[in-house]
Every structure is written in C-alpha cells, then in structure tokens.
N, C-alpha and C. Protein backbone atom coordinates (compact mmCIF):
# COMPACT_ATOMS: atom_id res chain seq x y z
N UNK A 1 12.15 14.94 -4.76
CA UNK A 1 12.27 13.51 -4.59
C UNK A 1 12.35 12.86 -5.97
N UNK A 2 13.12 11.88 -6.36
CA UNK A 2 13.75 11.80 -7.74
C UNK A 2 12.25 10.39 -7.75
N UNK A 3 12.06 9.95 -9.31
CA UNK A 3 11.06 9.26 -9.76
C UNK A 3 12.05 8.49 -9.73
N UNK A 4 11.72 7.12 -9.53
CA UNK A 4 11.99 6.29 -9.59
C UNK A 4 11.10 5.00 -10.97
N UNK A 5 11.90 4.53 -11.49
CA UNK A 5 11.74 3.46 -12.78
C UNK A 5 10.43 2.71 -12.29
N UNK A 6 9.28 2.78 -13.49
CA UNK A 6 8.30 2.65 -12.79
C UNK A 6 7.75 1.54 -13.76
N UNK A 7 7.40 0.47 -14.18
CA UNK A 7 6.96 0.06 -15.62
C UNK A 7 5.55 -0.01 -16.51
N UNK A 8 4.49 1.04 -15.82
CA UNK A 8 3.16 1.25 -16.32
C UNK A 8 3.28 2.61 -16.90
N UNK A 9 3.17 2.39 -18.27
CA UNK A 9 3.48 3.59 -19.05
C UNK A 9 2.26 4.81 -18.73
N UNK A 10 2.59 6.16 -18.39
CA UNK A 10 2.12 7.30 -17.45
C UNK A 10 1.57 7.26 -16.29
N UNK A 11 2.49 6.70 -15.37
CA UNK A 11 2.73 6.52 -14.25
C UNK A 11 3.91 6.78 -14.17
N UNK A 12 4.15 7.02 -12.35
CA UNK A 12 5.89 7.77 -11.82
C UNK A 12 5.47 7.03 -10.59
N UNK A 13 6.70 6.65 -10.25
CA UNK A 13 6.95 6.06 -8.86
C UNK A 13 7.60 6.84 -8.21
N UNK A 14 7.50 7.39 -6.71
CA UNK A 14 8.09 8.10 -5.95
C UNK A 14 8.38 7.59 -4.40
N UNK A 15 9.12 7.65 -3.55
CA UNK A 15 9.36 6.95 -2.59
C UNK A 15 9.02 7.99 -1.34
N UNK A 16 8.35 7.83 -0.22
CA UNK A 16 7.94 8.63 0.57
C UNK A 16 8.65 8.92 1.84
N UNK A 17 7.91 9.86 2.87
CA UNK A 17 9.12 10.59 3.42
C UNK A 17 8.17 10.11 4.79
N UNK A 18 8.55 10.40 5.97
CA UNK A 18 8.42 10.60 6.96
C UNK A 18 7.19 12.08 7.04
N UNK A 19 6.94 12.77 6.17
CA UNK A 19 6.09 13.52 6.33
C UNK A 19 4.67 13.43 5.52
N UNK A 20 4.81 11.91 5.02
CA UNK A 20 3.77 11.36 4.49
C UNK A 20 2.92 10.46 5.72
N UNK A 21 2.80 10.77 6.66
CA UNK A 21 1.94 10.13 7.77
C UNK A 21 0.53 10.33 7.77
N UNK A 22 0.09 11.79 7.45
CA UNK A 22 -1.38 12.05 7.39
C UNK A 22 -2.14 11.25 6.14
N UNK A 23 -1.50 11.28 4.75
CA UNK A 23 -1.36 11.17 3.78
C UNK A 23 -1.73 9.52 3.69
N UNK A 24 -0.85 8.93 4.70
CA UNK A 24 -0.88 7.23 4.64
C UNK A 24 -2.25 7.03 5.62
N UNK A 25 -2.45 7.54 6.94
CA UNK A 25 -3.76 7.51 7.39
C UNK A 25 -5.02 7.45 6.44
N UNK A 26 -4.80 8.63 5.55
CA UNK A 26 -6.06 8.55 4.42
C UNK A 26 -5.85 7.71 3.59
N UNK A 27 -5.39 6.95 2.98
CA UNK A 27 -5.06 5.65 2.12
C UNK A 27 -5.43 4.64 2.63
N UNK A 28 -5.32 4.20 3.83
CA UNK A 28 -5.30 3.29 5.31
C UNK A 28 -7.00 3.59 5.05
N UNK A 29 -7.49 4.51 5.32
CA UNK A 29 -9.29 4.58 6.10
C UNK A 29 -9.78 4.40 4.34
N UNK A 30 -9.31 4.96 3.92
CA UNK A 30 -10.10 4.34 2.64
C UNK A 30 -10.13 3.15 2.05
N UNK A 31 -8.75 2.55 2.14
CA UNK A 31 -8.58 1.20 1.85
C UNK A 31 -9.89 -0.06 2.84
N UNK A 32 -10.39 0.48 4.08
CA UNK A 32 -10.60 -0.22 4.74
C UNK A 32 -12.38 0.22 4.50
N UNK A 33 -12.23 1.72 4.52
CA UNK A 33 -14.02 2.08 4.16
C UNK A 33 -14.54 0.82 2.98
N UNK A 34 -13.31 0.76 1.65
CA UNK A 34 -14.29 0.43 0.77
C UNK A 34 -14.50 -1.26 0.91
N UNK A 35 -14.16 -1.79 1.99
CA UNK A 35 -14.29 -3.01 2.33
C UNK A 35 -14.82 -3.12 3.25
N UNK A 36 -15.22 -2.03 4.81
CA UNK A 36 -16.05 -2.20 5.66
C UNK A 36 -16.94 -0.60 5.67
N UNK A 37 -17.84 -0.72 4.28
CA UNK A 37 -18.52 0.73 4.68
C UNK A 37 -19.01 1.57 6.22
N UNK A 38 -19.53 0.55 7.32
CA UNK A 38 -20.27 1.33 7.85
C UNK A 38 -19.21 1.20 9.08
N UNK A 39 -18.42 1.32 8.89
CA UNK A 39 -17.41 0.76 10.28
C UNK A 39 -16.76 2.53 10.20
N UNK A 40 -16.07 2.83 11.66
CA UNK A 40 -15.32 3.88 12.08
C UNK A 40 -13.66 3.92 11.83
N UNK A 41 -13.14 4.22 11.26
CA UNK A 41 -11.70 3.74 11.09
C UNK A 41 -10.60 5.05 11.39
N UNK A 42 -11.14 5.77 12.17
CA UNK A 42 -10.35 6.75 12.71
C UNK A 42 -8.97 6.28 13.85
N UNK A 43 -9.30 4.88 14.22
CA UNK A 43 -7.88 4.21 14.76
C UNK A 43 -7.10 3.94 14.35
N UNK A 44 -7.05 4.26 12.78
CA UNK A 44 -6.09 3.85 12.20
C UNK A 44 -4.73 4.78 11.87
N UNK A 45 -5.07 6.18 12.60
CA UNK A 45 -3.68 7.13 12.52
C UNK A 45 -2.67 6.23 13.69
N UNK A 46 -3.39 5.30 14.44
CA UNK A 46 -3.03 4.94 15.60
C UNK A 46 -1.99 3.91 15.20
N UNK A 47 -2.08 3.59 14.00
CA UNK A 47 -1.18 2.45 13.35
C UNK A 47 0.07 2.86 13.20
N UNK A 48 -0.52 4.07 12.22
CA UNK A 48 0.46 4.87 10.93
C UNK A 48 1.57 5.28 11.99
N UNK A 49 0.94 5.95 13.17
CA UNK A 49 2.08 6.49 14.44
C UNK A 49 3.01 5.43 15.00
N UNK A 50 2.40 4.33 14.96
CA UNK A 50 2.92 3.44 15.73
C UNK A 50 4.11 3.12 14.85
N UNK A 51 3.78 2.30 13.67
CA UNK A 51 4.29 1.96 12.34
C UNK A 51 5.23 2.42 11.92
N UNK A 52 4.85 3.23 11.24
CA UNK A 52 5.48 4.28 10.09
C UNK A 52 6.81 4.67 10.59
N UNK A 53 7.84 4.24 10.16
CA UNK A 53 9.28 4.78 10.03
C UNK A 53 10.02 4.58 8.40
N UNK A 54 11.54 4.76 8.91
CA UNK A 54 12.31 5.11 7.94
C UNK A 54 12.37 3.63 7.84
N UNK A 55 12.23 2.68 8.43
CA UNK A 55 12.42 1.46 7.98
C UNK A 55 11.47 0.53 7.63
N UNK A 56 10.13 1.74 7.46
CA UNK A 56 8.76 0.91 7.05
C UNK A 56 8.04 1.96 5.75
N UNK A 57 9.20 2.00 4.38
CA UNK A 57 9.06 2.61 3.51
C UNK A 57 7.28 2.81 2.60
N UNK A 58 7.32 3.71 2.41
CA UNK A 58 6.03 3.59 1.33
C UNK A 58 5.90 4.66 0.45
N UNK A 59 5.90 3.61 -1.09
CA UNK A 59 5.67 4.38 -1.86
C UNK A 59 4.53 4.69 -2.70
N UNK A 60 4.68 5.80 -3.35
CA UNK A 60 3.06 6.79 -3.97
C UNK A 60 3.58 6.73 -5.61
N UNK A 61 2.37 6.45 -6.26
CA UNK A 61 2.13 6.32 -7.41
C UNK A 61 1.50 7.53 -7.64
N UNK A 62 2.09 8.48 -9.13
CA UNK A 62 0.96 9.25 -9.23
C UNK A 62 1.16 8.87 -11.09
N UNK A 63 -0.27 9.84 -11.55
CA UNK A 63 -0.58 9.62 -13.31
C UNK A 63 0.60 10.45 -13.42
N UNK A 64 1.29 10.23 -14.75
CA UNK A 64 2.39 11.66 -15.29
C UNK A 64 0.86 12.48 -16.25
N UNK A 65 1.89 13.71 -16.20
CA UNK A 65 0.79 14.85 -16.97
C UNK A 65 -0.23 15.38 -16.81
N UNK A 66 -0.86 16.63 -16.66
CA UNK A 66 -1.84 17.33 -16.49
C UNK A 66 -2.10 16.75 -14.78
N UNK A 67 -3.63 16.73 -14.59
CA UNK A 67 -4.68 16.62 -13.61
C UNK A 67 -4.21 15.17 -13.19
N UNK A 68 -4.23 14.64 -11.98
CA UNK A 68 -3.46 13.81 -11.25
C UNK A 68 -4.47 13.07 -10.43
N UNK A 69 -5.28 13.29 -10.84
CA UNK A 69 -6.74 12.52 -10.07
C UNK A 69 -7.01 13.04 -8.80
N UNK A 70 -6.78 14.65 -8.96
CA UNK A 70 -7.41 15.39 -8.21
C UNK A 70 -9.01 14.83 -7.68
N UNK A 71 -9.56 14.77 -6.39
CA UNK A 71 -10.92 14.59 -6.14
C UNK A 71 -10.97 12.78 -6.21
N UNK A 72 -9.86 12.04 -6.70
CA UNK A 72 -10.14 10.59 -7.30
C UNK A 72 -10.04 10.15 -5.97
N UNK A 73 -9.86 10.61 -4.79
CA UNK A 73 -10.12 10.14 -3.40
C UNK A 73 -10.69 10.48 -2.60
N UNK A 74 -11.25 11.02 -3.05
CA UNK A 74 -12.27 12.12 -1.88
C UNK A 74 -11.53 13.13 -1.35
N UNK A 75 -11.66 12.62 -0.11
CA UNK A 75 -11.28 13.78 0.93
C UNK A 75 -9.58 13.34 0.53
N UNK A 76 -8.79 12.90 -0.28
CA UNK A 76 -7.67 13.05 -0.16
C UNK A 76 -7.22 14.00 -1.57
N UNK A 77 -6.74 15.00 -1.53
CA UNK A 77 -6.57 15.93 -2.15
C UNK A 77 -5.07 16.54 -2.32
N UNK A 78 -4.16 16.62 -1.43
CA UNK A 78 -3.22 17.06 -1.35
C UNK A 78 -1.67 16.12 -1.20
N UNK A 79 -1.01 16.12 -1.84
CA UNK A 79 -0.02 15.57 -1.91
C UNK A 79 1.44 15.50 -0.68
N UNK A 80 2.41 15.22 -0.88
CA UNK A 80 2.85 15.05 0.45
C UNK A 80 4.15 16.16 -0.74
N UNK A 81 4.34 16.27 -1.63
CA UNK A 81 5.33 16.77 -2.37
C UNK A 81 5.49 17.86 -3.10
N UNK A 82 4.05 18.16 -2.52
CA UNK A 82 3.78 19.99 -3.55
C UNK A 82 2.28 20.52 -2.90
N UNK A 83 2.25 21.69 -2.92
CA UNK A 83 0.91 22.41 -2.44
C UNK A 83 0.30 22.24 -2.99
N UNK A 84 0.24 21.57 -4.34
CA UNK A 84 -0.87 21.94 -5.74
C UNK A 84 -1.53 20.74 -5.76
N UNK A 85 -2.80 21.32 -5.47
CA UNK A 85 -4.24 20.20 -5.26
C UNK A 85 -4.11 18.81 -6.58
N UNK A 86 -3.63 19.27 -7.68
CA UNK A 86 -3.84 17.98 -8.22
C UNK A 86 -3.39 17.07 -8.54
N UNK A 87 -1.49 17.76 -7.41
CA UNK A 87 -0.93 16.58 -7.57
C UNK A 87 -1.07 15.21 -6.43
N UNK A 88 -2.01 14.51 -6.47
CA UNK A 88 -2.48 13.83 -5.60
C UNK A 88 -2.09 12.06 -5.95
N UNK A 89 -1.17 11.45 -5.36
CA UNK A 89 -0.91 10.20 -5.70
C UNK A 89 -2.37 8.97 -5.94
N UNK A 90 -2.21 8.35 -6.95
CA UNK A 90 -3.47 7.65 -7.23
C UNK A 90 -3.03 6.13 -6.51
N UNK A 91 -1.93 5.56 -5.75
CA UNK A 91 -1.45 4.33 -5.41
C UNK A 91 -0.90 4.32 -4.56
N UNK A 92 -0.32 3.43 -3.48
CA UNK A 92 0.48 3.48 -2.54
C UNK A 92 0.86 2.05 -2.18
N UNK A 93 1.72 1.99 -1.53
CA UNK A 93 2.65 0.52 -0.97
C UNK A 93 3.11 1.09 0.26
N UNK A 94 2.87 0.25 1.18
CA UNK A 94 3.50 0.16 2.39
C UNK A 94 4.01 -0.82 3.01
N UNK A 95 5.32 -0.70 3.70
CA UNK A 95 6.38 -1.95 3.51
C UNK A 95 6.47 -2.12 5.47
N UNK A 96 6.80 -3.27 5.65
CA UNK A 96 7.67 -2.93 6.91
C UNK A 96 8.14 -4.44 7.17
N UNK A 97 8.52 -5.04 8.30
CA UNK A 97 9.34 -6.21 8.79
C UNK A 97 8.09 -7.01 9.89
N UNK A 98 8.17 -8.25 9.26
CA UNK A 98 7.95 -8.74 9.75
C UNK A 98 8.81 -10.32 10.48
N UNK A 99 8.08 -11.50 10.96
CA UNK A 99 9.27 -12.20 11.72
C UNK A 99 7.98 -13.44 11.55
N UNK A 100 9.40 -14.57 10.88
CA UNK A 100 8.10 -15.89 10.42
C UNK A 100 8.54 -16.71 11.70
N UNK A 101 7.04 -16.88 12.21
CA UNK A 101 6.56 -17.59 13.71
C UNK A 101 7.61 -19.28 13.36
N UNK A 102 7.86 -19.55 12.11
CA UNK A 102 8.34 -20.63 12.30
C UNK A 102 10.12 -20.59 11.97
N UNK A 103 11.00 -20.05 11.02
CA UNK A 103 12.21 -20.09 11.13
C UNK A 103 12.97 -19.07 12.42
N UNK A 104 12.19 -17.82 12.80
CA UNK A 104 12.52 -16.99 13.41
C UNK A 104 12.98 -15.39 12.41
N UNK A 105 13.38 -16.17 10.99
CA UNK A 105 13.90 -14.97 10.17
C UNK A 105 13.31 -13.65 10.17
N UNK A 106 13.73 -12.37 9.82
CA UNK A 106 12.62 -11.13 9.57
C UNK A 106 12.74 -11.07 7.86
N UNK A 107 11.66 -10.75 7.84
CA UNK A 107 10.54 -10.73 6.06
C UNK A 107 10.16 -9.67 6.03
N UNK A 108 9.84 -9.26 4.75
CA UNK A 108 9.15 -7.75 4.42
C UNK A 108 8.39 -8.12 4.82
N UNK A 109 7.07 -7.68 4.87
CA UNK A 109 5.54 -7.72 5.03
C UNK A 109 4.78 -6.56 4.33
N UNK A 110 4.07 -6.34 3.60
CA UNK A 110 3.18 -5.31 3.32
C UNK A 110 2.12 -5.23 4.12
N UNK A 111 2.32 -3.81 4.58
CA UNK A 111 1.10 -3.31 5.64
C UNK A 111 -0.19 -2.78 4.48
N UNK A 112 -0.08 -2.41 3.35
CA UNK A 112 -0.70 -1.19 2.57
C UNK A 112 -0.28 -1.68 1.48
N UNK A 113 -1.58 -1.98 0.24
CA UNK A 113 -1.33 -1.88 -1.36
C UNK A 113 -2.51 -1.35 -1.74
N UNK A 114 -2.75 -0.14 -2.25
CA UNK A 114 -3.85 0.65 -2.28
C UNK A 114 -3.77 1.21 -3.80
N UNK A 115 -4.48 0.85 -4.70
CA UNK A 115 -4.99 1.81 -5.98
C UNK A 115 -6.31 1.78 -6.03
N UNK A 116 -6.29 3.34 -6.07
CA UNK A 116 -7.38 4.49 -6.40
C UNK A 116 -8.07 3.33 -7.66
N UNK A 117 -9.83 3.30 -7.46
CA UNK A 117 -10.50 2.81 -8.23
C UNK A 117 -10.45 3.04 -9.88
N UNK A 118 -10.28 4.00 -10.09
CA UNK A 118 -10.52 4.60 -11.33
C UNK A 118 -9.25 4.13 -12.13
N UNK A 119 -7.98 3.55 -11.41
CA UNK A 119 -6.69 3.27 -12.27
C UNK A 119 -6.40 1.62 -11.52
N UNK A 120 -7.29 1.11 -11.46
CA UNK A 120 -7.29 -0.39 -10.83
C UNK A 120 -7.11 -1.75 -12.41
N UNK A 121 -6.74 -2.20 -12.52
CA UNK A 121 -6.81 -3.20 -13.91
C UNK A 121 -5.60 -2.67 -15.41
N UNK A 122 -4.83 -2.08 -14.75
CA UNK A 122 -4.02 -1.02 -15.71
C UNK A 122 -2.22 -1.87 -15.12
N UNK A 123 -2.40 -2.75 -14.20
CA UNK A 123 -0.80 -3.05 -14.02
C UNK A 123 -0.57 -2.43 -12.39
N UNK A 124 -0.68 -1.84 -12.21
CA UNK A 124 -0.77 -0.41 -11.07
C UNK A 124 -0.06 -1.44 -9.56
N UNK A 125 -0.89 -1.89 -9.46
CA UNK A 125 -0.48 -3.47 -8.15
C UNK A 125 0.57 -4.18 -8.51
N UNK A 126 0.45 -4.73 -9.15
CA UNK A 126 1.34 -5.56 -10.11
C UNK A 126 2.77 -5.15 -10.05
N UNK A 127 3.05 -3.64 -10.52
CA UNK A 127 4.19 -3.04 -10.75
C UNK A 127 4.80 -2.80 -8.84
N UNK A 128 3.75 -2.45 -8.46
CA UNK A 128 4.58 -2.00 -7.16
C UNK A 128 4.79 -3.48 -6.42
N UNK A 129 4.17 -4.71 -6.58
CA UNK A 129 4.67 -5.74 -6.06
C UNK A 129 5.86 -5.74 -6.60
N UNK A 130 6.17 -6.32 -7.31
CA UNK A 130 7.21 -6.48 -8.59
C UNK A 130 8.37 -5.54 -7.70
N UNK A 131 7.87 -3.92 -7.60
CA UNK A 131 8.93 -3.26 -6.96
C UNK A 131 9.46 -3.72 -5.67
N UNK A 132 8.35 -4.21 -4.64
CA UNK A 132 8.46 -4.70 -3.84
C UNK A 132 9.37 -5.67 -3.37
N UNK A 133 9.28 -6.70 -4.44
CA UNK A 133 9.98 -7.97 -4.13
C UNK A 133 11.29 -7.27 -4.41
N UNK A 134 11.71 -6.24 -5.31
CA UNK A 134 13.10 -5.84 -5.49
C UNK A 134 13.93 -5.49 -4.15
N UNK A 135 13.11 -4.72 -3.66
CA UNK A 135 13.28 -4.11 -2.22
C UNK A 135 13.66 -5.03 -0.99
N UNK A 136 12.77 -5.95 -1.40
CA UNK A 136 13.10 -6.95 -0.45
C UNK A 136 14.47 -7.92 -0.73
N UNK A 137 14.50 -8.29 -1.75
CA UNK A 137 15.46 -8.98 -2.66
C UNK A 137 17.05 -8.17 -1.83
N UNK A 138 17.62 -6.84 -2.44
CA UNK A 138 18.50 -6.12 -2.20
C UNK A 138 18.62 -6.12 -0.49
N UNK A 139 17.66 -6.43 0.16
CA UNK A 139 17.14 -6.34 1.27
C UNK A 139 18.15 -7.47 2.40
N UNK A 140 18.09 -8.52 1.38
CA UNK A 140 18.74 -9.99 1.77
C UNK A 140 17.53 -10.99 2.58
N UNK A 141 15.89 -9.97 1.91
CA UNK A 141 14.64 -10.95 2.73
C UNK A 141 14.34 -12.21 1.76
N UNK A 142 14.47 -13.99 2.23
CA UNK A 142 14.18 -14.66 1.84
C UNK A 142 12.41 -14.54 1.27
N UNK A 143 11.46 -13.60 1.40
CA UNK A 143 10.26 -13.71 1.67
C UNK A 143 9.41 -12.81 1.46
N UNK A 144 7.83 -12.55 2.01
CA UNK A 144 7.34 -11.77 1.52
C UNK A 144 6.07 -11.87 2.26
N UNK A 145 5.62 -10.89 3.57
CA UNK A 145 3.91 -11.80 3.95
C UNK A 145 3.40 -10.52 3.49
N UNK A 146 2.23 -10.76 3.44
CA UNK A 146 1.19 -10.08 4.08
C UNK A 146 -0.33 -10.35 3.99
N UNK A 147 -1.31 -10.16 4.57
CA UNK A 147 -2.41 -10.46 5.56
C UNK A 147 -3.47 -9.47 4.38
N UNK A 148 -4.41 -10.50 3.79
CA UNK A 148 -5.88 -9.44 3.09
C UNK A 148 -6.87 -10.35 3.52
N UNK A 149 -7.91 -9.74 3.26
CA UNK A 149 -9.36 -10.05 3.74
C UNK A 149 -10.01 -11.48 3.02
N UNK A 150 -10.52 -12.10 3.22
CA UNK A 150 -11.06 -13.44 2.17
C UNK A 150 -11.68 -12.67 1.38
N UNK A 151 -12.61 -11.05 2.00
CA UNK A 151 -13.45 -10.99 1.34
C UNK A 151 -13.30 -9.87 -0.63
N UNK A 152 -11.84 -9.39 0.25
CA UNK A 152 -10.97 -8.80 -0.98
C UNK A 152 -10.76 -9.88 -2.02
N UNK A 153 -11.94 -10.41 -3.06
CA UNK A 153 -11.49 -11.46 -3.85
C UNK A 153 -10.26 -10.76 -5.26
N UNK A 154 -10.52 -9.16 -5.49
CA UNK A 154 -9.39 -8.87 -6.39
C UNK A 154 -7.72 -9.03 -5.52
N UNK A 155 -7.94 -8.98 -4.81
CA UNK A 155 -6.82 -8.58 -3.59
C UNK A 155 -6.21 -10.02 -3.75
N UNK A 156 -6.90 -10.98 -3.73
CA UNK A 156 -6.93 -12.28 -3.41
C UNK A 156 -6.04 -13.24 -4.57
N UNK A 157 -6.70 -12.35 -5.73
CA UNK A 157 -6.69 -13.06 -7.52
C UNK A 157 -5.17 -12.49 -7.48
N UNK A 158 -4.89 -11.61 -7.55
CA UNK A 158 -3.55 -10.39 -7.19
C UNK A 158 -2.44 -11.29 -6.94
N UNK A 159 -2.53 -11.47 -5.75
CA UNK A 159 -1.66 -12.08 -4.91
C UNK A 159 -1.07 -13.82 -5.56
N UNK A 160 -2.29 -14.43 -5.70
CA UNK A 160 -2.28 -15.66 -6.06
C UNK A 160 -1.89 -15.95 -7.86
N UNK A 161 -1.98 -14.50 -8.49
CA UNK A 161 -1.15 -15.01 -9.80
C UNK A 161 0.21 -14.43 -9.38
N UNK A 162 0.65 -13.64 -8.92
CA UNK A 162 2.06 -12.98 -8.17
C UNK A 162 2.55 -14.84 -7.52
N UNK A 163 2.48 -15.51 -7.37
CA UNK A 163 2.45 -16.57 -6.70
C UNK A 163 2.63 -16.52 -5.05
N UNK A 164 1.72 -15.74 -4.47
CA UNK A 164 1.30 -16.28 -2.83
C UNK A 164 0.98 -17.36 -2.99
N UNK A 165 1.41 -17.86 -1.61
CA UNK A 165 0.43 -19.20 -1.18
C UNK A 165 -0.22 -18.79 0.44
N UNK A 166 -1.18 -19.53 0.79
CA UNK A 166 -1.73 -19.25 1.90
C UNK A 166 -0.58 -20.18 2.84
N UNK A 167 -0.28 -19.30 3.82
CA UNK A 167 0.72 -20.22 4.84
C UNK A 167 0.22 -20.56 5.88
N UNK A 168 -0.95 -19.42 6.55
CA UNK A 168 -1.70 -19.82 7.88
C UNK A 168 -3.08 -19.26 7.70
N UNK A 169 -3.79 -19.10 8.16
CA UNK A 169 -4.84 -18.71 8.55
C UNK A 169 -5.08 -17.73 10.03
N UNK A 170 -5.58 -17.06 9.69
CA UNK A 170 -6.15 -15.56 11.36
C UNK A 170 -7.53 -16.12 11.60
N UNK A 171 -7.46 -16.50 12.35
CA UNK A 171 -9.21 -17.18 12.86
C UNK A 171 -9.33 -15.71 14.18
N UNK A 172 -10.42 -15.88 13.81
CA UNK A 172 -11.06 -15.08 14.87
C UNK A 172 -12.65 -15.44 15.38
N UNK A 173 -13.25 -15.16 16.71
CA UNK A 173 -14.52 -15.89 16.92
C UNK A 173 -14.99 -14.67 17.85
N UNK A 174 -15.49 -13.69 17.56
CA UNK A 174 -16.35 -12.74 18.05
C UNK A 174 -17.36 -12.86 19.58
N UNK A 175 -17.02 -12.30 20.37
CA UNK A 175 -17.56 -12.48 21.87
C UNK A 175 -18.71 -11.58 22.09
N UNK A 176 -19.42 -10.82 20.81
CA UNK A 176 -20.32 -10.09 21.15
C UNK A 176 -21.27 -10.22 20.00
C-alpha cells in the first residue's frame, strides 16, 4: 500500500483496506474507553460492520523507523499491513457520508480521529484533518461534520482552531 504525503516529519500516512475492520474496532473501544472508563464497548464491532466500506475510507498513521509503538495501545498490537508486531499504526481517521438535515446535500462526516497518547501535541490530528478536508474537497463535499463529546475538551480546542462551528446540538435526557 503506497505512503501517501504526510506533513509531520517521521510519520507515513497510509490509506486502509477493507481488511482493516478488526483493527478499526480496537481504535473505536479505545477511543471511547479513554473517555468512558468503566463502560462496555464491545458494540462497537457492531458499527465498524455496519459502517465500514469502500466508501467510508480510513486512514492509519504510523512513526517511520525502527519500533512503531509496539504495546503504545495495549491490546492493539498488530497491524493490518504486515505480521510484524511493531508495525502497529499510532493514528487513525475515519471518514464516511453524511446528509445536512437542512440543505438535503451529502458531507463527509468523520466517524473516528484517534491518536495514540504518547504522539498527541506533535501535529498528528491536525495533519489528518487537513488530509481530510482534501478528500472531501476532490470529493465535490461543500462541508465537513462530525459529532465529539463536550467532555473531549482537546477534541473540542482541535476542532475549533481547524475552524468548526457548533451547528446543532444532540440533547439527550436519560430514562433510567
């Protein structure tokens, strides 16, 4: 799978396959562990199945050179692009279509923007937005959603120097 132009110097961008499903599940439960520790997030292969196609791209960041942040995820260890334990992507983006409730148009949306703790404050987000909007751009998408937690305040800071704006609000009111 050819690297793709990446702009955080030792880093490689790579674009993922259809046999990156297990791979995106573990990105998915971790992304969500380190924001709801004590919660179960094993429903979330339930997404990736649902989700995940050729037209809901995602791509993996890994370090260039040596050790690849083998162990830098825990239980995620193995790569979607080689048998060898340490080549293990430290980032990920996940793309797909969405449809704005008010023109009717379809928009990218990011389902997934995930960097591994240890390479967080280095550009890492930044670059794959950036890639993102390209994608979308070539795409012919006027736009760009996607949905984070209030309580993700880096997630939040991210987004809002990228220039998001908040367009709606997800209210929710708990029955139990």
């Amino acid at each position: 799978m050819p690297n793709l132009n990446f702009p955080v110097k030792g880093y490689s961008l790579r674009r993922g396959s259809s046999l990156d499903k297990a791979l995106l599940v573990k990105f998915i439960q971790k992304t969500y562990q380190e924001l709801f520790p004590d919660q179960d997030f094993s429903h979330l292969a339930q997404t990736v199945e649902q989700y995940f196609s050729s037209d809901t791209p995602v791509w993996w960041v890994y370090q260039e050179g040596g050790e690849q942040g083998a162990g830098s995820m825990g239980e995620i260890t193995q790569s979607p692009f080689t048998s060898h334990p340490s080549l293990v992507p430290i980032a990920c983006l996940w793309a797909g279509n969405a449809i704005d409730q008010v023109t009717g148009s379809r928009h990218a949306h990011i389902f997934l923007l995930y960097v591994v703790p240890s390479h967080r404050r280095q550009g890492i987000g930044k670059a794959l937005m950036q890639h993102l909007e390209k994608w979308a751009k070539q795409r012919g998408d006027r736009q760009i959603g996607l949905q984070v937690f209030t309580i993700n305040t880096p997630a939040l800071n991210l987004y809002q120097q990228l220039g998001y704006q908040t367009q709606s609000l997800w209210m929710i009111k708990s029955l139990y």
